[in-house]
C-alpha atoms as a PDB file:
ATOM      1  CA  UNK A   1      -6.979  -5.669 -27.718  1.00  0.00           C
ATOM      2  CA  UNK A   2      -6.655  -1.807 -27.078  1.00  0.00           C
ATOM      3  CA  UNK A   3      -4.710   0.342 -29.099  1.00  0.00           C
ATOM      4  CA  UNK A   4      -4.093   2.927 -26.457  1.00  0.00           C
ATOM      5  CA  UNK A   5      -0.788   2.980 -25.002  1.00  0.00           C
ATOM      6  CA  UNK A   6      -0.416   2.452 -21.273  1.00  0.00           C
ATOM      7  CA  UNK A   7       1.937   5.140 -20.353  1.00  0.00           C
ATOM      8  CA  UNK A   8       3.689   4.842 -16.178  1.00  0.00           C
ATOM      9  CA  UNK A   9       2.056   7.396 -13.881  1.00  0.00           C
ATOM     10  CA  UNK A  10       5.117   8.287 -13.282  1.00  0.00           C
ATOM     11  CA  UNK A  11       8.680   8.694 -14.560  1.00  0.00           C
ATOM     12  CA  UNK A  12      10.292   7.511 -11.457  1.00  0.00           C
ATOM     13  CA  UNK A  13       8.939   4.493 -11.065  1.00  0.00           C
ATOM     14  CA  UNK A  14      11.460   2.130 -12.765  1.00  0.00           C
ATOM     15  CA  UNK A  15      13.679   3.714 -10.272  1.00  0.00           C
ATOM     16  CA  UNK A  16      11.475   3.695  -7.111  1.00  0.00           C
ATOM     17  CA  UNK A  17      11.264   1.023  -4.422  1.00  0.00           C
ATOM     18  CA  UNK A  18       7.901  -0.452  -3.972  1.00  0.00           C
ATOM     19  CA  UNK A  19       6.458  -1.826  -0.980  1.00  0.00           C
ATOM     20  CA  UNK A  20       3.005  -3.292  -0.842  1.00  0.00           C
ATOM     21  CA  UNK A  21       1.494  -4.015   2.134  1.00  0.00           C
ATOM     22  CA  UNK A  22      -1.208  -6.806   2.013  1.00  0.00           C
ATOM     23  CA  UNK A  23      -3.946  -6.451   4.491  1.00  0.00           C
ATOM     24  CA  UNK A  24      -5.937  -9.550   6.012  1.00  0.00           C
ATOM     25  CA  UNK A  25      -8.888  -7.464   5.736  1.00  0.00           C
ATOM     26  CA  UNK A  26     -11.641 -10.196   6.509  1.00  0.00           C
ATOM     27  CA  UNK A  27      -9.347 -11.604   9.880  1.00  0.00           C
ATOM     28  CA  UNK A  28      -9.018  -7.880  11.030  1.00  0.00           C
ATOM     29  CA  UNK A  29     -12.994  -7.831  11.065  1.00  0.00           C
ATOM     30  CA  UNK A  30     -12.833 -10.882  12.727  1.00  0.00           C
ATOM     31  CA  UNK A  31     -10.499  -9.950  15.407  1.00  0.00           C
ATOM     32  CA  UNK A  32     -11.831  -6.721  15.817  1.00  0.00           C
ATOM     33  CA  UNK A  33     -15.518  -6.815  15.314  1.00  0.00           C
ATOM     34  CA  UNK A  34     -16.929  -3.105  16.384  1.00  0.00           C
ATOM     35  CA  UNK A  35     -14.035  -1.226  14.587  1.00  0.00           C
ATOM     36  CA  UNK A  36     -14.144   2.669  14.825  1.00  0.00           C
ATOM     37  CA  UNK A  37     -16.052   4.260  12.639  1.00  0.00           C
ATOM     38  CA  UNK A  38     -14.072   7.870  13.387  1.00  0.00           C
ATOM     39  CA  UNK A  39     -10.929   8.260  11.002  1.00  0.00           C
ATOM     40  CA  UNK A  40      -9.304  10.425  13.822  1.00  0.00           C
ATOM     41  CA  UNK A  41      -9.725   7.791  16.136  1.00  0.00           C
ATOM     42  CA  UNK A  42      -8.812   4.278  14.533  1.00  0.00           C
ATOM     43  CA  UNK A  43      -8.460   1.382  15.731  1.00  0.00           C
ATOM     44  CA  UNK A  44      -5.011   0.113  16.917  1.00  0.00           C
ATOM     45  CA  UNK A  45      -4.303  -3.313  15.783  1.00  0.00           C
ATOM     46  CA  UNK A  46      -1.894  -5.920  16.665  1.00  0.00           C
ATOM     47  CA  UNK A  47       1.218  -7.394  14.299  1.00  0.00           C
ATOM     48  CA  UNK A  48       0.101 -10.452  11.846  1.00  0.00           C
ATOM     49  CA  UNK A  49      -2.299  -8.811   9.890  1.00  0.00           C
ATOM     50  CA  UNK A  50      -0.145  -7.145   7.233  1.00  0.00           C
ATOM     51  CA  UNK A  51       1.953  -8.659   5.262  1.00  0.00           C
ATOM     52  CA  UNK A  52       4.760  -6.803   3.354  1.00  0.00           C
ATOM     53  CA  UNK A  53       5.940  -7.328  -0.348  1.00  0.00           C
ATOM     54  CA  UNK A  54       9.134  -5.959  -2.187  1.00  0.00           C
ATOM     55  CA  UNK A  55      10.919  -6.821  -4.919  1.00  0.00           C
ATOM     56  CA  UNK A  56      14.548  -5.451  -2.596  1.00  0.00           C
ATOM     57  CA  UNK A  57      15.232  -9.287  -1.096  1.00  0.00           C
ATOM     58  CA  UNK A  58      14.225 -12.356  -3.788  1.00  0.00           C
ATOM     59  CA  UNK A  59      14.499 -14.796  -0.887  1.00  0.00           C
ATOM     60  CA  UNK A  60      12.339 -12.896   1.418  1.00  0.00           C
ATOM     61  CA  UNK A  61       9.590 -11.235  -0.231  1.00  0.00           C
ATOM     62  CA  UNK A  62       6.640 -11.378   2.445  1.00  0.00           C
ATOM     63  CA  UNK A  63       6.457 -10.965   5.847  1.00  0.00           C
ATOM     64  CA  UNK A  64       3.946 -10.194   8.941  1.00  0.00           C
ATOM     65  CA  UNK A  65       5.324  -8.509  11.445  1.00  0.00           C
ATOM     66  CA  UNK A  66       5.664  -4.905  12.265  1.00  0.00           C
ATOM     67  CA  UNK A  67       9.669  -4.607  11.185  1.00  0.00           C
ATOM     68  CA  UNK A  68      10.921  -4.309   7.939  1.00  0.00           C
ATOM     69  CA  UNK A  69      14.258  -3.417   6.925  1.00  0.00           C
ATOM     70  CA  UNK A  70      14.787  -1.819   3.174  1.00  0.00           C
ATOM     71  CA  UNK A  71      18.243  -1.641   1.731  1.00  0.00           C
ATOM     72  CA  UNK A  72      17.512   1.371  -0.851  1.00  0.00           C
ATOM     73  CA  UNK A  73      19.896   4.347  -2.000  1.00  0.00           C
ATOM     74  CA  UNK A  74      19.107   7.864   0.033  1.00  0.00           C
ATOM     75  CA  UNK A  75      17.255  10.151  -2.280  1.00  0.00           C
ATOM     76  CA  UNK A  76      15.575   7.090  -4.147  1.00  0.00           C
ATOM     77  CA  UNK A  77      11.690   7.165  -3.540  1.00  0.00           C
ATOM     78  CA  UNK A  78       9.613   4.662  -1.874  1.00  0.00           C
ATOM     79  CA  UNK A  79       6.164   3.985  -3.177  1.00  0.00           C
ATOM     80  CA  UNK A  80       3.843   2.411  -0.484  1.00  0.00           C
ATOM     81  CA  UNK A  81       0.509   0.405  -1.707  1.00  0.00           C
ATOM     82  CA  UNK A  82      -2.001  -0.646   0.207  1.00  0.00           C
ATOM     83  CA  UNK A  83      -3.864  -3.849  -0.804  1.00  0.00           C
ATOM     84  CA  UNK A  84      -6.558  -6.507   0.902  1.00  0.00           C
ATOM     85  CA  UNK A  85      -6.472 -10.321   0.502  1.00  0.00           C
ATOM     86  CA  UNK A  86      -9.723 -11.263  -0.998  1.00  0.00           C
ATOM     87  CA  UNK A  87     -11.589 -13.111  -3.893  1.00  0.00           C
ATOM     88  CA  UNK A  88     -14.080 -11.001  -4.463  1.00  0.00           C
ATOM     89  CA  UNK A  89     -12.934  -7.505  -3.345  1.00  0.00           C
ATOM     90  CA  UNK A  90     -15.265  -7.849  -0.194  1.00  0.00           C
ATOM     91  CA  UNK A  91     -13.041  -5.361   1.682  1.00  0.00           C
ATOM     92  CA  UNK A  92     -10.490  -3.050   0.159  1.00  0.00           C
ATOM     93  CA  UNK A  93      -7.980  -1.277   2.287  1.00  0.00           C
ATOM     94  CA  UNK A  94      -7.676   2.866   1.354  1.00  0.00           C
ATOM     95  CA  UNK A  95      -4.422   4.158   3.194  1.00  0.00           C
ATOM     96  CA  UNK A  96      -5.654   7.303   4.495  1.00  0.00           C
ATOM     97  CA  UNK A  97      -2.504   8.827   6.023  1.00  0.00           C
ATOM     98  CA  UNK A  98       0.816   7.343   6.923  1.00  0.00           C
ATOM     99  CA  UNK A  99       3.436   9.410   9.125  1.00  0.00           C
ATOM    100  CA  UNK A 100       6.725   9.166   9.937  1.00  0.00           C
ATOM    101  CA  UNK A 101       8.571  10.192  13.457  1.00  0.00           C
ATOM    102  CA  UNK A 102      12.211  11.261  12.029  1.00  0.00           C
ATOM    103  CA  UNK A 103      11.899  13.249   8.599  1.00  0.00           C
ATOM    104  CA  UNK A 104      16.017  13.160   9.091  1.00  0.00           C
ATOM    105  CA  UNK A 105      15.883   9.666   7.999  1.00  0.00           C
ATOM    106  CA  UNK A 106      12.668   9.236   5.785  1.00  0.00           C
ATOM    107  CA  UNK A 107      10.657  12.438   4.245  1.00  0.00           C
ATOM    108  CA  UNK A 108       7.208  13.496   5.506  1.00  0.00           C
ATOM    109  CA  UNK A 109       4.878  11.087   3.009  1.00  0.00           C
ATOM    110  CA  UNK A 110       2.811  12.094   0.446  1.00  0.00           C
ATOM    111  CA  UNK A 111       0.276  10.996  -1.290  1.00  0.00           C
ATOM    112  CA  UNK A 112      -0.117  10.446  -5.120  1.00  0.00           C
ATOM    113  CA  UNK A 113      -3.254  10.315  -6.934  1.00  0.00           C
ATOM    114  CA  UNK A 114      -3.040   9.050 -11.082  1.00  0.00           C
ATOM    115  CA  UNK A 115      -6.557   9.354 -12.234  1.00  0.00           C
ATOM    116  CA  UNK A 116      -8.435   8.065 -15.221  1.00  0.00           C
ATOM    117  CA  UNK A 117      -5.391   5.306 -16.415  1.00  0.00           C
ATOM    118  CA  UNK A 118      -6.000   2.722 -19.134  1.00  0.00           C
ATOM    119  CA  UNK A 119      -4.934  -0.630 -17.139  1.00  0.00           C
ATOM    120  CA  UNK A 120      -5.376  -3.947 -18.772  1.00  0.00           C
ATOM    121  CA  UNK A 121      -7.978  -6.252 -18.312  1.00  0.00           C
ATOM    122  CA  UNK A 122      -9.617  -9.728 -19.043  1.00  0.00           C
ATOM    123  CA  UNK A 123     -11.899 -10.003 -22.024  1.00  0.00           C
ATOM    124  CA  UNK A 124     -14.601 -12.719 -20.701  1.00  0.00           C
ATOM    125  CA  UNK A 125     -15.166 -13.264 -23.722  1.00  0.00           C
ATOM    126  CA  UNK A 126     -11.850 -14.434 -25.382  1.00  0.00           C
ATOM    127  CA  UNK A 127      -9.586 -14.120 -22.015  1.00  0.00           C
ATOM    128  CA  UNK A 128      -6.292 -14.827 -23.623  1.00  0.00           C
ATOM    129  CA  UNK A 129      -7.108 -11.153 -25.509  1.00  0.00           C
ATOM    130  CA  UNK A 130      -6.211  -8.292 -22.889  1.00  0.00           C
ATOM    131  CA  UNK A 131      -9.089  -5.775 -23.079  1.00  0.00           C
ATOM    132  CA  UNK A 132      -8.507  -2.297 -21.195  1.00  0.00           C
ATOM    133  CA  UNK A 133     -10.569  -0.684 -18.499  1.00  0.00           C
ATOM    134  CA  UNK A 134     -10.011   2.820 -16.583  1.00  0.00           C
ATOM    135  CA  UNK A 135      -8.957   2.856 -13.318  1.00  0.00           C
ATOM    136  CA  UNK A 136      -7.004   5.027 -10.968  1.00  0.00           C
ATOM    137  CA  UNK A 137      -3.998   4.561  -9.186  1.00  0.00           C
ATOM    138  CA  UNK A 138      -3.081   5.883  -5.640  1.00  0.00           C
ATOM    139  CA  UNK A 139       0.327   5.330  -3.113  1.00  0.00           C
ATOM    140  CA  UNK A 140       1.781   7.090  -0.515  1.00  0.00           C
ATOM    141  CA  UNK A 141       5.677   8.140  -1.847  1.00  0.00           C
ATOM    142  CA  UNK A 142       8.892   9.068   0.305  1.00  0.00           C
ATOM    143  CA  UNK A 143      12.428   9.644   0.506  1.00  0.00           C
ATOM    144  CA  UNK A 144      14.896   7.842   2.426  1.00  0.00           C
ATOM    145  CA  UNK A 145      17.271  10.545   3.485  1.00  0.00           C
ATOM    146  CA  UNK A 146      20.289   8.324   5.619  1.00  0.00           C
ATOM    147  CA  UNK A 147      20.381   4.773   7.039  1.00  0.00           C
ATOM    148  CA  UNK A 148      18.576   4.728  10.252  1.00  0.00           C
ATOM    149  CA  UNK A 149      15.640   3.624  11.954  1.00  0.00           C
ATOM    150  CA  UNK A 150      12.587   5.274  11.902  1.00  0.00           C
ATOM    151  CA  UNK A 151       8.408   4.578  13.364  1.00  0.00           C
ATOM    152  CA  UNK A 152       6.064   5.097  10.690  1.00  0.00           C
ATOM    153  CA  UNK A 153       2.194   5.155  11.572  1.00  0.00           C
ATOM    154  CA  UNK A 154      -0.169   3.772   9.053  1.00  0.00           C
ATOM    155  CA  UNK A 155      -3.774   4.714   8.906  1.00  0.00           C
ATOM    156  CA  UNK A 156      -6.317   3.187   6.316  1.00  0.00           C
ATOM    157  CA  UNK A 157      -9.858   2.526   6.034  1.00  0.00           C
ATOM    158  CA  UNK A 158     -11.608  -1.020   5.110  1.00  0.00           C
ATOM    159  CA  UNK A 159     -14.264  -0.366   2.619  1.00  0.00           C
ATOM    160  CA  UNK A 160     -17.000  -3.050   1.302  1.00  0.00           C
ATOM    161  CA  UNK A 161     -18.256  -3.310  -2.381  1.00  0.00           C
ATOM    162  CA  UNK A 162     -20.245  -0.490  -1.753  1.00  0.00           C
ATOM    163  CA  UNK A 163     -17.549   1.894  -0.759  1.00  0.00           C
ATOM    164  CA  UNK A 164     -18.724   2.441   2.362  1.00  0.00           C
ATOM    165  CA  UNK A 165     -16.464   2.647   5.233  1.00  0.00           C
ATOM    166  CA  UNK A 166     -16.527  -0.483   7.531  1.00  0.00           C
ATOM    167  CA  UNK A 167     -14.204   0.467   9.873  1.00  0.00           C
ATOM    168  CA  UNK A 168     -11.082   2.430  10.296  1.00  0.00           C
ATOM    169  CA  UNK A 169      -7.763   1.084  11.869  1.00  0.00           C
ATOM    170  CA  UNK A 170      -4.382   2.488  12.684  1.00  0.00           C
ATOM    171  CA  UNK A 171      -0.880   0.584  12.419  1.00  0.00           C
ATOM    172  CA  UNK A 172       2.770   1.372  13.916  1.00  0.00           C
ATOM    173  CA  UNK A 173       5.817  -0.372  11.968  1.00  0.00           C
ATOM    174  CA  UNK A 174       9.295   0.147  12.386  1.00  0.00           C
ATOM    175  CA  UNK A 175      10.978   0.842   9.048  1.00  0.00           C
ATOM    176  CA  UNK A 176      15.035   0.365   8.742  1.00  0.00           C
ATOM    177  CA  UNK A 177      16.677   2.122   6.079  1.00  0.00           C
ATOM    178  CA  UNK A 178      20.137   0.887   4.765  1.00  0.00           C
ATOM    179  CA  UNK A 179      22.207   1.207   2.613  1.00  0.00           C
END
């Protein structure tokens, strides 16, 4: 068991909104099987392959389409994770930029880096004993200003085990802020 505390990145987050997205990383490869290999020039891809999670709507946490609607107080951050379905961490999904069209309604995004964190982990050898393992932690954050509607572009990058760049794919969602 560690002894090290495992302190937030970040103040805020208690009071943040989190949204993960969930890529299908291995059916995206399969659908589109000579990706671009150029981050400025992604690959466009098609609704179903992302799934959405947030903890706003307990009766509809996941969905796969390219609409979501997030009832969130203005000036309360959103925290935007990228993640891939997978057993083995074949592919991971790296959000590499993310846009918005109307900074009225949602800030410009940024992106957060925590480095070196103590997270918990297994201990194979008595697995009901957390051990603790660095890692670090990245999202994209931003700032509902006022209820509206706004297009966000989402860029990211599927990587295999040995971080190297399998392809890179761009995604447009509509995002509906409310109140």
């Amino acid at each position: 068991m560690t002894s090290e505390p495992i302190p937030s990145p970040s103040s805020g987050v208690s009071s943040a909104h989190n949204v993960l997205l969930i890529v299908d990383a291995e059916s995206v490869l399969k659908h589109y099987p000579n990706p671009s290999l150029d981050a400025a020039a992604p690959t466009s891809i098609t609704d179903g392959f992302i799934f959405f999670a947030t903890g706003n709507n307990p009766k509809e946490i996941v969905t796969n389409d390219s609409s979501i609607t997030i009832p969130v107080e203005t000036g309360c951050d959103l925290h935007v994770r990228g993640r891939s379905v997978s057993l083995i961490a074949e592919h991971s999904v790296v959000v590499y930029r993310m846009t918005v069209a109307d900074s009225g309604v949602l800030s410009e995004p940024n992106l957060q880096i925590h480095t070196n964190l103590t997270v918990p982990a297994p201990n194979p050898d008595d697995p009901t004993t957390p051990g603790s393992r660095k890692a670090d932690d990245h999202y994209w954050t931003c700032t509902p200003k006022k209820p509206g509607d706004v297009q966000c572009e989402l860029s990211f990058m599927l990587v295999n085990q040995q971080c190297e760049v399998v392809g890179y794919f761009h995604w447009t969602l509509g995002l509906k802020i409310t109140n």
